[in-house]
Protein backbone atom coordinates (compact mmCIF):
# COMPACT_ATOMS: atom_id res chain seq x y z
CA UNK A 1 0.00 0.00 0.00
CA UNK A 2 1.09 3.63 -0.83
CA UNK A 3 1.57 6.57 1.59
CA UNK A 4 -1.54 8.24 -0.44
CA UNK A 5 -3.62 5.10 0.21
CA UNK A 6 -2.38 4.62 3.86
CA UNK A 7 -3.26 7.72 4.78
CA UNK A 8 -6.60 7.50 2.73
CA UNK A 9 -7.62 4.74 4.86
CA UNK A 10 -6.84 6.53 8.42
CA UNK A 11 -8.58 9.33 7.20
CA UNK A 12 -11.56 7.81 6.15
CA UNK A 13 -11.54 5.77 9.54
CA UNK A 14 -11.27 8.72 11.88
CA UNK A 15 -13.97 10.31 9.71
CA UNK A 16 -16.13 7.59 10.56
CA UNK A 17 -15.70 7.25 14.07
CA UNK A 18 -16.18 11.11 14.18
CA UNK A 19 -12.14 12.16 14.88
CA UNK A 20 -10.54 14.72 13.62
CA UNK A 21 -7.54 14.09 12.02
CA UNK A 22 -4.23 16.18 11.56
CA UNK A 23 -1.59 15.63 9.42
CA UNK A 24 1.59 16.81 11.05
CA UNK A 25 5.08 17.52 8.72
CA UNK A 26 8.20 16.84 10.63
CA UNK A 27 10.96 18.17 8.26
CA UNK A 28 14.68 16.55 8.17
CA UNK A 29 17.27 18.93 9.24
CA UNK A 30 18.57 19.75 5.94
CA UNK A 31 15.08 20.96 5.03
CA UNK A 32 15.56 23.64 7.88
CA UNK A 33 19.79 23.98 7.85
CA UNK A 34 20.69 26.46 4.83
CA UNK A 35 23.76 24.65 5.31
CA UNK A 36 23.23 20.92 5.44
CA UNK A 37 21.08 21.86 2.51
CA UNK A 38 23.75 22.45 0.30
CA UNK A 39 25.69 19.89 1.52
CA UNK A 40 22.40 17.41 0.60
CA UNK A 41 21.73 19.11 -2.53
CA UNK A 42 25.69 18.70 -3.47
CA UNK A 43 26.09 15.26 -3.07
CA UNK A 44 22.74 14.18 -5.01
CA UNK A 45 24.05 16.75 -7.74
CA UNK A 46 27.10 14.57 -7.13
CA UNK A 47 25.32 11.33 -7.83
CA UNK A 48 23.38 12.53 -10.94
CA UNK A 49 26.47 13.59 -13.06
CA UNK A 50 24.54 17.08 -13.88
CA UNK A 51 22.73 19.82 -11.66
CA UNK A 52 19.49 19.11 -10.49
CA UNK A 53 16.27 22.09 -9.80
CA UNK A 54 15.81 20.62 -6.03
CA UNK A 55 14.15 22.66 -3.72
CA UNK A 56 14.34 22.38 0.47
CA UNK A 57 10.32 23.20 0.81
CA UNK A 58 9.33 20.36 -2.44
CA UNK A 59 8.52 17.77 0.28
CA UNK A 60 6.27 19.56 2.71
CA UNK A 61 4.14 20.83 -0.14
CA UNK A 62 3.89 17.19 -1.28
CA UNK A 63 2.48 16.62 1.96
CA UNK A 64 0.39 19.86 2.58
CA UNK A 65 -1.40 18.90 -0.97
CA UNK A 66 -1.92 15.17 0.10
CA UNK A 67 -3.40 16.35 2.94
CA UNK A 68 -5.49 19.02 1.28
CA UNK A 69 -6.61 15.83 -1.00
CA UNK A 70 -7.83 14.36 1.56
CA UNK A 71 -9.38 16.93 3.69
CA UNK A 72 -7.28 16.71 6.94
CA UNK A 73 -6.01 19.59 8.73
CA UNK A 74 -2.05 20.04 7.77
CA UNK A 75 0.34 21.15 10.61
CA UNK A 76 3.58 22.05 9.56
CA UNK A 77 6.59 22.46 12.14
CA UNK A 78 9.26 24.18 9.37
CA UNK A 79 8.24 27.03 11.36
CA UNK A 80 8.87 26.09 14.39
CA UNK A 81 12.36 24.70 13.41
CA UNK A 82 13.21 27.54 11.41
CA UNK A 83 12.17 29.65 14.47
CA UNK A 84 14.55 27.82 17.27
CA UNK A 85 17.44 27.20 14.94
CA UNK A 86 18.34 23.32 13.77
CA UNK A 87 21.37 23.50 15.93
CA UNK A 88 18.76 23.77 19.12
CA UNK A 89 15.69 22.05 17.27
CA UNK A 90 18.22 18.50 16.11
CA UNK A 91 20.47 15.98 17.23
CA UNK A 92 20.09 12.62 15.44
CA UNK A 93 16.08 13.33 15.66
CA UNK A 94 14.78 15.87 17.67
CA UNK A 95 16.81 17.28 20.87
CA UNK A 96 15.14 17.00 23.95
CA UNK A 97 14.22 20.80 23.90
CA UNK A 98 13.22 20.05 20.60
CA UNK A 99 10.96 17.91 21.91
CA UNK A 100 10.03 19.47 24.62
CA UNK A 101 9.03 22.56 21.78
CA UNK A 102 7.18 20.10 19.28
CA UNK A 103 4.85 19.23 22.34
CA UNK A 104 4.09 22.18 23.84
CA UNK A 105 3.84 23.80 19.82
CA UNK A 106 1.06 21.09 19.34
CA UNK A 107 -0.64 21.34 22.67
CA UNK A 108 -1.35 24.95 22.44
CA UNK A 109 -2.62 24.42 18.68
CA UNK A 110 -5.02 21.60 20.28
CA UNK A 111 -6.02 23.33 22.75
CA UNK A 112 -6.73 26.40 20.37
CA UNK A 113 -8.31 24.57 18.20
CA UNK A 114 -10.93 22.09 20.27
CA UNK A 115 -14.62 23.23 20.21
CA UNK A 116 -16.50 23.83 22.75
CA UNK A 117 -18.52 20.81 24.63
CA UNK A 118 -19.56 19.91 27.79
CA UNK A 119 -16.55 17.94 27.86
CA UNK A 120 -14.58 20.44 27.40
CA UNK A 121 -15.76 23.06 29.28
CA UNK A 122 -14.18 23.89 32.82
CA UNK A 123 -16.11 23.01 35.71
């Protein structure tokens, strides 16, 4: 099965079980590092024998129109990375402040974002 398909499928199961679903981009470092960029971009140019029209952003607009295709909400952290730095956002994955930011980032949009109901309502 496909990414498109996958994702297809968990859509159309929260829909049914009345969830909301959010589609969340997580960008690689070089998408976010001006510098690890080039280095990236360099060695595929590297592999292909000619220059290549790549662009850092092509991948989270894939996403961002899969999940407009699909009618999910898409939530992008670029951002959020590009706001913190990738030296403080990245180690291997995430640092733990990174994490730390990611979580509190999507908190605040879910608690932003929830409608009202008697469940949610304070007491």
């Amino acid at each position: 099965m496909d990414l498109g398909k996958a994702m297809e499928a968990a859509a159309q199961g929260m829909k049914a079980q009345g969830t909301r679903m959010r589609m969340v981009y997580i960008p690689p470092r070089y998408e976010v590092d001006p510098r690890l960029w080039e280095q990236w971009r360099g060695q595929a140019v590297k592999a292909a024998g000619r220059e290549l029209a790549l662009d850092p952003s092509a991948s989270e607009r894939r996403f961002a129109e899969l999940a407009r295709a699909l009618g999910v909400e898409f939530v992008s952290l670029v951002p959020l990375c590009k706001e913190k730095g990738p030296a403080e956002m990245f180690g291997d994955h995430f640092s733990r402040m990174g994490h730390h930011w990611v979580a509190d980032y999507l908190a605040r949009l879910v608690i932003q974002t929830v409608p009202d109901s008697p469940k949610t309502r304070p007491q």
